[in-house]
C-alpha atoms as a PDB file:
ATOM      1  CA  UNK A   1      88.766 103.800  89.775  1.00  0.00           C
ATOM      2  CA  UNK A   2      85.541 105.663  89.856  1.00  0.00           C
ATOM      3  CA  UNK A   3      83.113 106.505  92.368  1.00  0.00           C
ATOM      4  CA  UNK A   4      81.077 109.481  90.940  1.00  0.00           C
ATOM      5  CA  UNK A   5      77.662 107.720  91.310  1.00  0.00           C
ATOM      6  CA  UNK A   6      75.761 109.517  94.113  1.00  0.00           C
ATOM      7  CA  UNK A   7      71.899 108.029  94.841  1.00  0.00           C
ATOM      8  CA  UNK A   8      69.924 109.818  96.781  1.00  0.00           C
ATOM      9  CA  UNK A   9      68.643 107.549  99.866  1.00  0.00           C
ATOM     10  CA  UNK A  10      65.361 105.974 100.957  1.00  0.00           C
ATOM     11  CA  UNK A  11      63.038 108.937 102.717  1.00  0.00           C
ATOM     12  CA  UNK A  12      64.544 108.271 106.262  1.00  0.00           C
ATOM     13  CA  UNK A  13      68.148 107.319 104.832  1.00  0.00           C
ATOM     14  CA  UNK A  14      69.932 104.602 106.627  1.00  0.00           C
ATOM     15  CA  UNK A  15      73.464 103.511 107.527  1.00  0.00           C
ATOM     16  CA  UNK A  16      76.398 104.614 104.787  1.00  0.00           C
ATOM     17  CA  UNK A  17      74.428 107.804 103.420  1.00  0.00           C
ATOM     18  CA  UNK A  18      75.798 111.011 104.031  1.00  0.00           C
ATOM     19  CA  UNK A  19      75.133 114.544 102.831  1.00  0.00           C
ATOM     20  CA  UNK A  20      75.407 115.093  99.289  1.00  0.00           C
ATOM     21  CA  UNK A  21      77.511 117.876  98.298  1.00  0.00           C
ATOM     22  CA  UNK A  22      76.102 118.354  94.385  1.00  0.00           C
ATOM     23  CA  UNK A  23      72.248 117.347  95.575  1.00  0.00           C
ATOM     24  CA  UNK A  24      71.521 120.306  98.253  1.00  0.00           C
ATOM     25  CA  UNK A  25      72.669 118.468 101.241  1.00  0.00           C
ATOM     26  CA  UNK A  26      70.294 115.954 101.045  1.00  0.00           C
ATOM     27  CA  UNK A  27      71.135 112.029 101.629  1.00  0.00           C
ATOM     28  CA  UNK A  28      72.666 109.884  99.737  1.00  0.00           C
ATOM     29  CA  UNK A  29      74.917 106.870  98.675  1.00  0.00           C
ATOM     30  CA  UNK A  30      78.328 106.486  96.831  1.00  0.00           C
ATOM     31  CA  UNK A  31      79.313 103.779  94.365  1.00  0.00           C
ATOM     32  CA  UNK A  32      83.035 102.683  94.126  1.00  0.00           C
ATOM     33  CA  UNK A  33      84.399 100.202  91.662  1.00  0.00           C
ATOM     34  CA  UNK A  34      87.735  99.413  90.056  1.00  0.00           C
ATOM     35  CA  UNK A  35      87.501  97.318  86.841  1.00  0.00           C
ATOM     36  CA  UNK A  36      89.467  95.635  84.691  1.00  0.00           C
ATOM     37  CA  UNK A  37      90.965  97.179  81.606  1.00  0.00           C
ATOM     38  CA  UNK A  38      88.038  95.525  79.700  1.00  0.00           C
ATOM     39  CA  UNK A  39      85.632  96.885  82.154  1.00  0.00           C
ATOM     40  CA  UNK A  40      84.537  94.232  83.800  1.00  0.00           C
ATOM     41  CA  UNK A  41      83.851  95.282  87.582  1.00  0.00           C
ATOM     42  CA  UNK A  42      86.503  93.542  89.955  1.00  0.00           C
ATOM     43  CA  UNK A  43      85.375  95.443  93.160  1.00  0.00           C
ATOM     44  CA  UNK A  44      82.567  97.319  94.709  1.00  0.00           C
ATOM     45  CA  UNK A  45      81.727  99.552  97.583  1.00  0.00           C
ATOM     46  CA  UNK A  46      79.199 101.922  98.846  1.00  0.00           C
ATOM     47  CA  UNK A  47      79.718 104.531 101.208  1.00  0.00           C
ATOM     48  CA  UNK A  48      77.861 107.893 102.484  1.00  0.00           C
ATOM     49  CA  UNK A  49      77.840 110.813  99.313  1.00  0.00           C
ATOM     50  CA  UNK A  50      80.292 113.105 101.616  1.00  0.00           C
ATOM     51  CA  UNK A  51      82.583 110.420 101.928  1.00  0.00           C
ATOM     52  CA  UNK A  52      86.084 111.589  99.923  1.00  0.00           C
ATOM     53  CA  UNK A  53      87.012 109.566  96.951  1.00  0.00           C
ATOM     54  CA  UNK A  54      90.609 108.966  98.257  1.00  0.00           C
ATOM     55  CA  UNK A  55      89.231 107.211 101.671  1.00  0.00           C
ATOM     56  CA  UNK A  56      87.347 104.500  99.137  1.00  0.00           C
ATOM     57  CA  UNK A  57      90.634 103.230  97.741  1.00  0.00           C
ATOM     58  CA  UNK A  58      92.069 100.969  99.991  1.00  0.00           C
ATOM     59  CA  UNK A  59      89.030  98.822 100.719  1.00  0.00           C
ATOM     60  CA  UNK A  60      88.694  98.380  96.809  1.00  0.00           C
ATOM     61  CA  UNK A  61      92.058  97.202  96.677  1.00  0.00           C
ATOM     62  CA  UNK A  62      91.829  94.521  99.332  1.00  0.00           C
ATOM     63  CA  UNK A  63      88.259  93.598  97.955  1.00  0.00           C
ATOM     64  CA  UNK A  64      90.127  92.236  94.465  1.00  0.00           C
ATOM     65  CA  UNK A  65      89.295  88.818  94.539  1.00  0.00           C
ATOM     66  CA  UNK A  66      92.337  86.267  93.532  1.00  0.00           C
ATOM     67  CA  UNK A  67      92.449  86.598  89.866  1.00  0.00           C
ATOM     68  CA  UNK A  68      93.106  83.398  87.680  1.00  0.00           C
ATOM     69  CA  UNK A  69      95.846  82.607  85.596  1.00  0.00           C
ATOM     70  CA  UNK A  70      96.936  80.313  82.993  1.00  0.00           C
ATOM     71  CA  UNK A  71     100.703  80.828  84.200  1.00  0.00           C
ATOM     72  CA  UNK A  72     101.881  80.828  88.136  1.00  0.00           C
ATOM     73  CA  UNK A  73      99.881  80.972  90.922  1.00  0.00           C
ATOM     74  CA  UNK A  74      96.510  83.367  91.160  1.00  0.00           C
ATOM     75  CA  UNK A  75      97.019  86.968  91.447  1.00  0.00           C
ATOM     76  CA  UNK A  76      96.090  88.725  94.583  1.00  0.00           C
ATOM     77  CA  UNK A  77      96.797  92.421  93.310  1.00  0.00           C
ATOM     78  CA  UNK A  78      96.586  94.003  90.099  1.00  0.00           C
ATOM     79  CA  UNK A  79      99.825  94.775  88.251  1.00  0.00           C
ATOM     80  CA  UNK A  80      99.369  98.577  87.574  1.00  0.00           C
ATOM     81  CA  UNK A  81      95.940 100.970  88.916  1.00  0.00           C
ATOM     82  CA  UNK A  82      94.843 103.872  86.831  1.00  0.00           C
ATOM     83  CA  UNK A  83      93.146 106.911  88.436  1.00  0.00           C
ATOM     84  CA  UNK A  84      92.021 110.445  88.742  1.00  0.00           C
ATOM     85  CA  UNK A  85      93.358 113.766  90.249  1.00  0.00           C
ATOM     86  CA  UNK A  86      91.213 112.567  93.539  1.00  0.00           C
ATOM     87  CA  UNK A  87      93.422 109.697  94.272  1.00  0.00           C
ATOM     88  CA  UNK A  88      96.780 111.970  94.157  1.00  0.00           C
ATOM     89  CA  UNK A  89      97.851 111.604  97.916  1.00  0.00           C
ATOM     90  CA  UNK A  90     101.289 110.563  99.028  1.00  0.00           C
ATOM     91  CA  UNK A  91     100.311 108.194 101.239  1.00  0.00           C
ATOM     92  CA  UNK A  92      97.951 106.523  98.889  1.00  0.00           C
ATOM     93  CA  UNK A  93     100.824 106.511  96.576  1.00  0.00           C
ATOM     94  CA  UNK A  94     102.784 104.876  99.242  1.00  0.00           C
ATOM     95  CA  UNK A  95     100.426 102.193 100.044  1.00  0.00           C
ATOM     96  CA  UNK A  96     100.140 101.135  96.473  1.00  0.00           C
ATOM     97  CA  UNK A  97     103.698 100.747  95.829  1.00  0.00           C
ATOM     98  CA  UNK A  98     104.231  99.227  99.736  1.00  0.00           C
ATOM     99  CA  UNK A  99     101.894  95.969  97.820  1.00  0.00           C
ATOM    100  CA  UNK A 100     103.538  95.958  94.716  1.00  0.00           C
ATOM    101  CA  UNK A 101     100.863  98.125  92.915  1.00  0.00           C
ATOM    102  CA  UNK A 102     102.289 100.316  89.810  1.00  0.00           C
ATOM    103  CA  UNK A 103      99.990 103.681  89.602  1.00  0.00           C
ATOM    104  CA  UNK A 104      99.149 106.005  87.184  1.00  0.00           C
ATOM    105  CA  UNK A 105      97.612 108.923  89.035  1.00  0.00           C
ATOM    106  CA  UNK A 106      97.184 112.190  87.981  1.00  0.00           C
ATOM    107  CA  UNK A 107      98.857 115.169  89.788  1.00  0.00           C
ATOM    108  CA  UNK A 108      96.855 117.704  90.810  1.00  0.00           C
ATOM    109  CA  UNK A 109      97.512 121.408  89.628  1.00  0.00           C
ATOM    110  CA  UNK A 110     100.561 119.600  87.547  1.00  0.00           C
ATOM    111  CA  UNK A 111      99.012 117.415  85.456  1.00  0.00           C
ATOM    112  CA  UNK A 112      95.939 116.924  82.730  1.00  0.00           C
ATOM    113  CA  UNK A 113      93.847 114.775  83.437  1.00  0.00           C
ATOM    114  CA  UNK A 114      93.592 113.859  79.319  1.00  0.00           C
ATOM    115  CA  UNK A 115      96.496 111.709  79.319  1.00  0.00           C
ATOM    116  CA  UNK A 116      94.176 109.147  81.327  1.00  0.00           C
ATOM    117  CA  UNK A 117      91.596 109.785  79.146  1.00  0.00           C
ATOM    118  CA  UNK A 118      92.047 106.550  77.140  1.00  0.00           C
ATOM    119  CA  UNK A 119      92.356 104.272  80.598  1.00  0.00           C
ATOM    120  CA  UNK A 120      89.388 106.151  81.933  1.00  0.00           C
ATOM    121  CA  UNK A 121      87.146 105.783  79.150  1.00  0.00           C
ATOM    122  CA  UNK A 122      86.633 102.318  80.176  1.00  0.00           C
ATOM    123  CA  UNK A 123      85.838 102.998  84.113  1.00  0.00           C
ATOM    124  CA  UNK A 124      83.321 106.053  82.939  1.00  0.00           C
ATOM    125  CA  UNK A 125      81.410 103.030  80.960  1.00  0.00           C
ATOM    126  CA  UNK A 126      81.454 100.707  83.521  1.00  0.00           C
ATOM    127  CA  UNK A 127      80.374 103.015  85.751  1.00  0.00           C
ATOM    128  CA  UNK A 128      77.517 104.257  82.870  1.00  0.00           C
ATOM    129  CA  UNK A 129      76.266 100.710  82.964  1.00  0.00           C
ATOM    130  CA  UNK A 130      75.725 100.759  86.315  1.00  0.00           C
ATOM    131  CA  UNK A 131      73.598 104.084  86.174  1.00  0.00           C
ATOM    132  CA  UNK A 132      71.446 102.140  84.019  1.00  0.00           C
ATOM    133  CA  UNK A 133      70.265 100.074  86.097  1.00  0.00           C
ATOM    134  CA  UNK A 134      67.088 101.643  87.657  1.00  0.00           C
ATOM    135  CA  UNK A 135      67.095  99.922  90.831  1.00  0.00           C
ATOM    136  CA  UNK A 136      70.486 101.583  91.555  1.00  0.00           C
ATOM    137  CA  UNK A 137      69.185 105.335  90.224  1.00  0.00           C
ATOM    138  CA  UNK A 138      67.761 106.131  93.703  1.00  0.00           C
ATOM    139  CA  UNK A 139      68.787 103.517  96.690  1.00  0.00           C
ATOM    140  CA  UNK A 140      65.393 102.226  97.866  1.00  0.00           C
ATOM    141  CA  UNK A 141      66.688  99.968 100.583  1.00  0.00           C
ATOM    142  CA  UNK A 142      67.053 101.125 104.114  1.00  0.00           C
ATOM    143  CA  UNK A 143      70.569  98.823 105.211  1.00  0.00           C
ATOM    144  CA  UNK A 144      73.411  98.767 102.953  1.00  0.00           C
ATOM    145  CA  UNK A 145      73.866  95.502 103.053  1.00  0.00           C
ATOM    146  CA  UNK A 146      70.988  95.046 100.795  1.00  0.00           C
ATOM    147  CA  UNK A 147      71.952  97.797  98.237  1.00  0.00           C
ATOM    148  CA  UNK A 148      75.267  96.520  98.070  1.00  0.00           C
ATOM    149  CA  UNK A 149      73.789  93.561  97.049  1.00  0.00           C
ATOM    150  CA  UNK A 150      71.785  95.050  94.446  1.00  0.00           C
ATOM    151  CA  UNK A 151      74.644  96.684  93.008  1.00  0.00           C
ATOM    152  CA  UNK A 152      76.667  93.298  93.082  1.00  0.00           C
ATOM    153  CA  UNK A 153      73.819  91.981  91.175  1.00  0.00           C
ATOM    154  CA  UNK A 154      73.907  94.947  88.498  1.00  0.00           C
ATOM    155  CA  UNK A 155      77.732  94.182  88.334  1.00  0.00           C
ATOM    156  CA  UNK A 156      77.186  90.417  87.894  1.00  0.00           C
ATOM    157  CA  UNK A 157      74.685  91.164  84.918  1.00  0.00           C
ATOM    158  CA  UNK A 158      77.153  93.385  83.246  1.00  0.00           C
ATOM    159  CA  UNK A 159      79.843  91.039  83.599  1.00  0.00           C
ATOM    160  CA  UNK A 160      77.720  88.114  82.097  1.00  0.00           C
ATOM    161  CA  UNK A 161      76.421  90.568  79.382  1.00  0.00           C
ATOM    162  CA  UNK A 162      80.291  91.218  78.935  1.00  0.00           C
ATOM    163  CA  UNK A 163      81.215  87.765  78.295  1.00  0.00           C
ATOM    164  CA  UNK A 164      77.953  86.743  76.585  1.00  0.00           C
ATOM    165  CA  UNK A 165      78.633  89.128  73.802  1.00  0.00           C
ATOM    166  CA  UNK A 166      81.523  88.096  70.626  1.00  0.00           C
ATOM    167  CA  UNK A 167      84.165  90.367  70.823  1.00  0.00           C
ATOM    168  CA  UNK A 168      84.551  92.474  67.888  1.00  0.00           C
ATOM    169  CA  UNK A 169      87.603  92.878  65.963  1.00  0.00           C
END
């Protein structure tokens, strides 16, 4: 999970922008996206900057699309979810496993958040990609149906970029 991309909005903001708590209070949008463990982008939301990280989750999850598989029938849900000290809420815990969902959250005040380091890595990059692409440094567009649209875009290119490229060994 990540969701640590906060755009400042167009000059008279629009629907999902909120006040951003690191940018002086002024406007802006969040980007949420889960990804695969190869960092392909599964799902993607926006939301208002004030908006908790927790509250982003369960959307995300439901927003997986059916995953393919050579073996059995597709996948709704992932097998197991990696995520940060934001996510570390019983009832978010409880949701997960209610679906099936393993998780790997870390505990706030208990644990480090290092020992994620290694899934993380891989969200942080996604989410790295994403930041460069300049339409999505400052959200131009007025209705968030249109910059979630751009950002499904930016996601689509870094997929294809993914899969374009030879893997190295």
């Amino acid at each position: 999970m990540r969701d640590r991309l906060r755009q400042p909005a167009g000059r008279k903001g629009g629907p999902l922008t909120g006040p951003n708590p690191t940018d002086r209070g002024k406007l802006g949008s969040k980007i949420h996206l889960i990804t695969d463990r190869n960092g392909l982008p599964l799902s993607l939301g926006i939301s208002g900057a004030n908006l908790h990280d927790s509250q982003g989750l369960e959307p995300l999850v439901r927003g997986i699309p059916p995953i393919r598989s050579r073996r059995g029938p597709r996948r709704r849900r992932p097998a197991k979810l990696h995520a940060d000290k934001g996510y570390d809420y019983d009832h978010l815990r409880r949701w997960l496993r209610e679906r099936g969902i393993r998780h790997r959250i870390a505990r706030r005040g208990v644990e480090s958040s290092q020992r994620l380091g290694r899934h993380r890595w891989v969200v942080e990059r996604t989410a790295s990609w994403l930041a460069g692409c300049r339409r999505l440094h400052r959200r131009y567009e007025r209705k968030a149906e249109h910059f979630l649209a751009f950002v499904g875009i930016a996601a689509a290119l870094i997929g294809y970029r993914r899969l374009a490229t030879p893997l190295r060994a």
